[in-house]
C-alpha atoms as a PDB file:
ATOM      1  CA  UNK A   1     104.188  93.738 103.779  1.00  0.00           C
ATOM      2  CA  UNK A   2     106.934  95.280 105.666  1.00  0.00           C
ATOM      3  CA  UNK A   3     106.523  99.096 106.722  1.00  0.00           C
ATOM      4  CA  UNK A   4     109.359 101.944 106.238  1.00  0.00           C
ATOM      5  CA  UNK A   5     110.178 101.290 109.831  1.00  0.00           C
ATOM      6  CA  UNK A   6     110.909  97.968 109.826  1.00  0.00           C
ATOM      7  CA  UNK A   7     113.773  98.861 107.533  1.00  0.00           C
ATOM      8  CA  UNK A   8     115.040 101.704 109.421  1.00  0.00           C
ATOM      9  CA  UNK A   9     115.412  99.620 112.128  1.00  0.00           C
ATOM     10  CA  UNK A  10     118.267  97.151 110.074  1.00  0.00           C
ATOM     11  CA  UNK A  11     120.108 100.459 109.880  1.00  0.00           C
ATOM     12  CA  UNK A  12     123.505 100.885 111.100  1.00  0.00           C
ATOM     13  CA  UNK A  13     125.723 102.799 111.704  1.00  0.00           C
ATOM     14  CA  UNK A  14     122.630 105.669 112.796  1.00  0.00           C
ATOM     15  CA  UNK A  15     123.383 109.251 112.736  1.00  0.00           C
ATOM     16  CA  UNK A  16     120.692 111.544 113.570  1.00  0.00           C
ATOM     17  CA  UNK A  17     119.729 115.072 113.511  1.00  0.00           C
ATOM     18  CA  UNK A  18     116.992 116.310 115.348  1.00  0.00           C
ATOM     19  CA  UNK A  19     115.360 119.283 114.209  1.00  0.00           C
ATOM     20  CA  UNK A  20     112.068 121.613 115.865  1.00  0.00           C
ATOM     21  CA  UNK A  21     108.615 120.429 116.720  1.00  0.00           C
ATOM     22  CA  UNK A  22     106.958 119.546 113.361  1.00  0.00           C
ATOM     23  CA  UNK A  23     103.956 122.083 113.076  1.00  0.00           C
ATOM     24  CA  UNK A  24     102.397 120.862 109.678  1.00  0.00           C
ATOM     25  CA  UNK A  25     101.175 117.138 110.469  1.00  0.00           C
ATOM     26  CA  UNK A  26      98.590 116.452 107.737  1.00  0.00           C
ATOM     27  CA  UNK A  27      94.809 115.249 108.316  1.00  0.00           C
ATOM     28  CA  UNK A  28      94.897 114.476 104.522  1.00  0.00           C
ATOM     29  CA  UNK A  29      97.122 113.008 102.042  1.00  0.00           C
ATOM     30  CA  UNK A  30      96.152 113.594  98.551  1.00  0.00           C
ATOM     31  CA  UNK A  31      92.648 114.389  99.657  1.00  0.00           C
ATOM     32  CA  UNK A  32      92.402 111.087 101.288  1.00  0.00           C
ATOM     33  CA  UNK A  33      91.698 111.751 104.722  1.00  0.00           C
ATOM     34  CA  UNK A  34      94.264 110.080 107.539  1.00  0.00           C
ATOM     35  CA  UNK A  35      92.343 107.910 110.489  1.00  0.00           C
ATOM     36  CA  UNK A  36      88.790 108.246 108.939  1.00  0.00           C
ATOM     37  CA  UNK A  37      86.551 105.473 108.076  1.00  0.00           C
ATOM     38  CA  UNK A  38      87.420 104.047 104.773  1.00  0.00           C
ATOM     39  CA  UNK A  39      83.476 104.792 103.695  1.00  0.00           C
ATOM     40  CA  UNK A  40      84.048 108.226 104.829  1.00  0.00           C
ATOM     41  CA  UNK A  41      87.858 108.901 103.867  1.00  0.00           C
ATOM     42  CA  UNK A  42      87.602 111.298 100.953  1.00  0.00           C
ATOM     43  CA  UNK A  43      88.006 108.117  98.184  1.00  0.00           C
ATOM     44  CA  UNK A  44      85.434 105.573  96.593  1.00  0.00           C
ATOM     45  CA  UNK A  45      85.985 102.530  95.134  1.00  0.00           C
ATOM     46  CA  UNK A  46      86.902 102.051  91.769  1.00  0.00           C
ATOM     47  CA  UNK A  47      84.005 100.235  90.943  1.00  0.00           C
ATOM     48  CA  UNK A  48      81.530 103.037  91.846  1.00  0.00           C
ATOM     49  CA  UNK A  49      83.713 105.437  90.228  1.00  0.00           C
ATOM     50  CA  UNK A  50      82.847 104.588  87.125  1.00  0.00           C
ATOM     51  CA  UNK A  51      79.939 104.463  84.704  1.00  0.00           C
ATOM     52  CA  UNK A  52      81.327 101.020  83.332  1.00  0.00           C
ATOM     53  CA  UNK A  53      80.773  98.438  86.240  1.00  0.00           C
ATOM     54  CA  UNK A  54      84.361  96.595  87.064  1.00  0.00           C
ATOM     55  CA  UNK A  55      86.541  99.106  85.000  1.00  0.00           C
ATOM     56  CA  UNK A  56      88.636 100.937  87.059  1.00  0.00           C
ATOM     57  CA  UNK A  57      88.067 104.689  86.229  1.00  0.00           C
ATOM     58  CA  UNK A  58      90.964 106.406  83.908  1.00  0.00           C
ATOM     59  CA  UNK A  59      90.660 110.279  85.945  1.00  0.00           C
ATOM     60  CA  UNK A  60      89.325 109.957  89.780  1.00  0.00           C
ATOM     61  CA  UNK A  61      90.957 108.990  92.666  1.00  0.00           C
ATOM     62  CA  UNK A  62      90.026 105.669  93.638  1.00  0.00           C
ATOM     63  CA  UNK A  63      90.922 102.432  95.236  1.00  0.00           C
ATOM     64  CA  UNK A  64      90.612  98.406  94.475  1.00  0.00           C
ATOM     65  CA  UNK A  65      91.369  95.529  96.640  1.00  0.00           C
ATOM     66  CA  UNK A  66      95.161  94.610  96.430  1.00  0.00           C
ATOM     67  CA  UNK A  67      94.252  90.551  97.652  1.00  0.00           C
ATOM     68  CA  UNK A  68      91.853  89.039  99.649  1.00  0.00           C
ATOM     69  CA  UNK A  69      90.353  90.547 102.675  1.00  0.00           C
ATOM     70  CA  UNK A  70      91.168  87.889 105.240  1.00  0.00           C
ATOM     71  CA  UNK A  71      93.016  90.416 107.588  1.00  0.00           C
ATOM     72  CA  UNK A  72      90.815  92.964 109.022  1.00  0.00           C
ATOM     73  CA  UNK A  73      93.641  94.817 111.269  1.00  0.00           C
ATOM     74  CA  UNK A  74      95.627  95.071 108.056  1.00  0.00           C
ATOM     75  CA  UNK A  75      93.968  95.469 104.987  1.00  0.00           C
ATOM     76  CA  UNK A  76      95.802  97.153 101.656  1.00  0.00           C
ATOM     77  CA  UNK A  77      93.822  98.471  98.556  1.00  0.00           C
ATOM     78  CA  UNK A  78      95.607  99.911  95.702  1.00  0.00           C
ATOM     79  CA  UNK A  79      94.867 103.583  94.982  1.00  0.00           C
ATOM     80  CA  UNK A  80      94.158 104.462  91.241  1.00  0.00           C
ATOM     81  CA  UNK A  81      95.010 107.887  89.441  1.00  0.00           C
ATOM     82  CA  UNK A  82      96.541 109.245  93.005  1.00  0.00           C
ATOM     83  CA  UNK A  83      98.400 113.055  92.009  1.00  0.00           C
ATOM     84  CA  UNK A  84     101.955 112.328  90.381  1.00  0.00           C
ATOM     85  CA  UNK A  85     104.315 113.523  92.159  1.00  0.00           C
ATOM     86  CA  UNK A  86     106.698 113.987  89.415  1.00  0.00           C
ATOM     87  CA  UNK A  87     109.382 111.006  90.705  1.00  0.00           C
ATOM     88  CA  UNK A  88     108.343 109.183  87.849  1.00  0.00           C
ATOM     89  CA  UNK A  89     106.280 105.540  88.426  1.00  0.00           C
ATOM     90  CA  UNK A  90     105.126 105.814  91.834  1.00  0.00           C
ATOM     91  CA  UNK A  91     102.527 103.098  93.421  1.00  0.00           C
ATOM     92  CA  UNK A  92     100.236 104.056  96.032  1.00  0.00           C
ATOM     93  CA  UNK A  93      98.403 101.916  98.478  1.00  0.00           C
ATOM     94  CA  UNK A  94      96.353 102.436 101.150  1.00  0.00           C
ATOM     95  CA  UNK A  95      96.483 100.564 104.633  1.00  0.00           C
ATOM     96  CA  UNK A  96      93.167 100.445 106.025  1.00  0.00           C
ATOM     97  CA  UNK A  97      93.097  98.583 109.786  1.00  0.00           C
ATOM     98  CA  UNK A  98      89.371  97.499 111.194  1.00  0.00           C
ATOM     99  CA  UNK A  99      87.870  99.837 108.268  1.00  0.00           C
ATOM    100  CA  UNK A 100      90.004 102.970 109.325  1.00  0.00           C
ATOM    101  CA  UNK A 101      92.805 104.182 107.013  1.00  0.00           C
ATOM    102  CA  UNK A 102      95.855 103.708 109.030  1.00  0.00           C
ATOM    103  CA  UNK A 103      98.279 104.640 106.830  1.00  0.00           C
ATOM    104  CA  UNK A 104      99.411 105.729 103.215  1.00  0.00           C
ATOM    105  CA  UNK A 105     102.256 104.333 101.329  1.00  0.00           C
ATOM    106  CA  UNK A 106     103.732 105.609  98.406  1.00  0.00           C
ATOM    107  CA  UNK A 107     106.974 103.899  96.385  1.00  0.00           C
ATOM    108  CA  UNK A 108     108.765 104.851  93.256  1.00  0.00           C
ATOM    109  CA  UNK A 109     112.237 105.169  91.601  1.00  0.00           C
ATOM    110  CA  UNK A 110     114.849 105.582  93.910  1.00  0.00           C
ATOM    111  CA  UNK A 111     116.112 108.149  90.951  1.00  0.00           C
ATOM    112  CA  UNK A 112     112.783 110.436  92.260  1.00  0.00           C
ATOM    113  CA  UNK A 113     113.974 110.001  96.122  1.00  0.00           C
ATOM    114  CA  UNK A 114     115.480 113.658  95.893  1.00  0.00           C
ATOM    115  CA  UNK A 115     112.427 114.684  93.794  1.00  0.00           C
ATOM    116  CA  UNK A 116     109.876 113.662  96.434  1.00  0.00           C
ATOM    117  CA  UNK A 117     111.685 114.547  99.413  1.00  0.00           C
ATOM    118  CA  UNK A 118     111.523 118.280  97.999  1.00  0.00           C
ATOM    119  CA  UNK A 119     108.004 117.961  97.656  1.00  0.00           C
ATOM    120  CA  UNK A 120     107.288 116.907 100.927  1.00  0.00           C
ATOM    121  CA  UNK A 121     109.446 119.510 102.572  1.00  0.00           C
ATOM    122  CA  UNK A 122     107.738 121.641 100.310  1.00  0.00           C
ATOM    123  CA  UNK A 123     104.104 120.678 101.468  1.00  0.00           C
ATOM    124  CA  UNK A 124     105.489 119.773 104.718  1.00  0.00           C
ATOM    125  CA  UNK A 125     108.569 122.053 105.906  1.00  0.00           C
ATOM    126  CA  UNK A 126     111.571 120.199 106.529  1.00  0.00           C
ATOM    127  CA  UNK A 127     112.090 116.889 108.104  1.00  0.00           C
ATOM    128  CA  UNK A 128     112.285 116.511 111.612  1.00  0.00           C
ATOM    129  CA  UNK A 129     114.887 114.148 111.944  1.00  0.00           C
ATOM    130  CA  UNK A 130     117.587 112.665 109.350  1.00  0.00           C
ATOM    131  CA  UNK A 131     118.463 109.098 109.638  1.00  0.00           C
ATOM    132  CA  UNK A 132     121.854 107.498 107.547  1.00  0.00           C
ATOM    133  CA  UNK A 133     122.906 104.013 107.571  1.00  0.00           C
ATOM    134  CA  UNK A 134     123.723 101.179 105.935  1.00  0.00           C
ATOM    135  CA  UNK A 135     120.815  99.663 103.699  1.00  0.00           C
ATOM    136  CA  UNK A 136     119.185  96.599 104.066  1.00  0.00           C
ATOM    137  CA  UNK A 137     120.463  93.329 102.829  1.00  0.00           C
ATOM    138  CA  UNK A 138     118.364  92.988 100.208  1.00  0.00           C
ATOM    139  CA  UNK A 139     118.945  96.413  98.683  1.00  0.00           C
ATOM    140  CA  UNK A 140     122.532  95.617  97.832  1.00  0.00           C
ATOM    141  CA  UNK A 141     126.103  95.450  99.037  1.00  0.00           C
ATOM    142  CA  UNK A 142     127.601  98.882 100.235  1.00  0.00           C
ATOM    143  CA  UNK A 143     124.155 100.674  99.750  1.00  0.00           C
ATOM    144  CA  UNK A 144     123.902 103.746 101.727  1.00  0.00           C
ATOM    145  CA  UNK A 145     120.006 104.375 103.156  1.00  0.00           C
ATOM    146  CA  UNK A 146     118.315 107.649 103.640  1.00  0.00           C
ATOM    147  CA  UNK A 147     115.714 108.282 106.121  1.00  0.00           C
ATOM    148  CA  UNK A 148     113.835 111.483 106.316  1.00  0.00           C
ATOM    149  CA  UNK A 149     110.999 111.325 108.721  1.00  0.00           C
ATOM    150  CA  UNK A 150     108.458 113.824 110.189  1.00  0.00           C
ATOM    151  CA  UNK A 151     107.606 112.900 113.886  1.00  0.00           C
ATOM    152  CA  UNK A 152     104.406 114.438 115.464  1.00  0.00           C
ATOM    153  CA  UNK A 153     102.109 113.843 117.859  1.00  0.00           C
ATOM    154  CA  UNK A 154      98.902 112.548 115.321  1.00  0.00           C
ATOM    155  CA  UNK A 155     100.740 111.449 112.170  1.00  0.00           C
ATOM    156  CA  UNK A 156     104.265 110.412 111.103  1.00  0.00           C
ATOM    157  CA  UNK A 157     105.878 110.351 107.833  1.00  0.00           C
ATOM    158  CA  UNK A 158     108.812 108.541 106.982  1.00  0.00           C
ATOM    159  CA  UNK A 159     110.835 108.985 103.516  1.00  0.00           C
ATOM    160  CA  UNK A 160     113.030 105.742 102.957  1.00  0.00           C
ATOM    161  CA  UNK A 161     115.712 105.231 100.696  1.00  0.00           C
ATOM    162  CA  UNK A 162     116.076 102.574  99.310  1.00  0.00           C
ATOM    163  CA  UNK A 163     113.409 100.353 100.438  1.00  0.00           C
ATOM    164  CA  UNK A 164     113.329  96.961  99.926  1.00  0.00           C
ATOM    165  CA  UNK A 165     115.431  96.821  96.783  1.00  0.00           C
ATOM    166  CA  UNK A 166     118.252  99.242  95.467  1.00  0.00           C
ATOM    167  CA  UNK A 167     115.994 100.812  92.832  1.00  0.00           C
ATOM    168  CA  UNK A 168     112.580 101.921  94.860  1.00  0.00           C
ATOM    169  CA  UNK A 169     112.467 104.519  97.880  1.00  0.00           C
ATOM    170  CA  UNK A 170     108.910 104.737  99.705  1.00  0.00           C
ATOM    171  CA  UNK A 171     106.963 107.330 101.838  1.00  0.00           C
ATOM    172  CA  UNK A 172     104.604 106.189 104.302  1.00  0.00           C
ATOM    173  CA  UNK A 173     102.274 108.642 106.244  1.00  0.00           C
ATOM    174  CA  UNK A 174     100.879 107.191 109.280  1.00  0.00           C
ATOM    175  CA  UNK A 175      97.812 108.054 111.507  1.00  0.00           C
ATOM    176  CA  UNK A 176      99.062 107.384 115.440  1.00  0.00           C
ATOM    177  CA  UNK A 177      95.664 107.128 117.142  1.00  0.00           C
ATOM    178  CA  UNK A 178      94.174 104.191 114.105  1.00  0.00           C
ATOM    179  CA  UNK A 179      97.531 102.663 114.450  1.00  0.00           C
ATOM    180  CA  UNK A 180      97.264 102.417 118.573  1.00  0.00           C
ATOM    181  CA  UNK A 181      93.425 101.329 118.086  1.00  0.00           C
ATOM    182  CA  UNK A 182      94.831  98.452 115.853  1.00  0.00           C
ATOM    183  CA  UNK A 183      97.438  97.588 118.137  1.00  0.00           C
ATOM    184  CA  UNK A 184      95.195  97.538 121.260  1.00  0.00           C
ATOM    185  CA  UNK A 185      92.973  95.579 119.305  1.00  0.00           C
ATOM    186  CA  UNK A 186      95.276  93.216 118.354  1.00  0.00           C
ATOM    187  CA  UNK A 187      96.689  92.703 122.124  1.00  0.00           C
ATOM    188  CA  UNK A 188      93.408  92.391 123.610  1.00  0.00           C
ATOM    189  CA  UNK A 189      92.369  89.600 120.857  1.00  0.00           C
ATOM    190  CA  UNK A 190      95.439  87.698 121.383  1.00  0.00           C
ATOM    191  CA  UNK A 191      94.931  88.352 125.442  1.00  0.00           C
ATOM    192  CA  UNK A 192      91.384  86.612 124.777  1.00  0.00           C
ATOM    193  CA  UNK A 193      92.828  83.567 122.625  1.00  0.00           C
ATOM    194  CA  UNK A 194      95.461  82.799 124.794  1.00  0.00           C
ATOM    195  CA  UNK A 195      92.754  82.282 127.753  1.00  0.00           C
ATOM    196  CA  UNK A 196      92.339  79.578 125.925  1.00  0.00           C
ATOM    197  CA  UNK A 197      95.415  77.678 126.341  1.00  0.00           C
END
């Protein structure tokens, strides 16, 4: 699954405006909390939220395994009965990365774009930078992309739209330090495999 960066990166041409510091960095998103062990995040899984063994509960917050968990430094789980934020159909999933949540990502219409980038600037004052380009390929000919993105020094958030396709826009909220842990990781596991060549 490609992130929200990825795609800002196929942007062009980029105009940017920087804004202040960004004082309101989250340590939860929708009572999930960011960087935390997934056993200790704030969310159970579906299974034990519910009275009715492999039902997936109707009112709490929970999350179920997206595919198989062959990939422990990326891992996604599907979040169940997460707060609307009044776009209309939104999706939620959670990224979790050697058992720590590493990131949230949230996608919808890109009709709600407008809606949910007033609720974040609502919850999270106003974006710290403004990125405007053309969109991906696969979003469609002569599409114009949005980026609003929240830079600090523990979490990001990044507002894309479109994303992917002409009629979704995502936010992703990302915890730096389980991010850098997984990359580390990652480099000295691949370090130790190619000793082996």
């Amino acid at each position: 699954m490609k992130t929200p960066l990825a795609f800002a990166a196929l942007l062009w041409p980029v105009v940017a405006l920087a804004q202040d510091a960004w004082p309101q960095q989250p340590t939860h998103v929708m009572g999930i909390r960011l960087g935390a062990p997934l056993v200790s995040a704030g969310i159970q899984p579906c299974d034990a939220s519910n009275e009715v063994r492999g039902r997936i509960s109707t009112s709490t917050l929970c999350f179920h395994p997206r595919a198989a968990q062959g990939r422990p430094d990326r891992t996604f789980y599907t979040v169940h009965n997460a707060p609307d934020l009044g776009t209309g159909a939104q999706r939620v999933l959670l990224e979790v990365a050697y058992g720590q949540v590493a990131g949230i990502l949230l996608t919808g219409h890109a009709a709600g774009f407008d809606k949910a980038v007033a609720v974040l600037e609502a919850r999270y004052g106003p974006a710290t930078q403004t990125v405007a380009g053309r969109a991906p390929a696969q979003a469609g000919a002569g599409e114009t992309a949005v980026s609003k993105r929240w830079r600090g020094d523990r979490v990001t958030i990044e507002a894309l739209n479109p994303f992917g396709r002409a009629d979704e826009f995502t936010v992703y909220w990302s915890d730096l330090a389980a991010q850098a842990r997984r990359d580390a990781r990652l480099t000295r596991e691949s370090t130790r495999i190619a000793d082996k060549l």
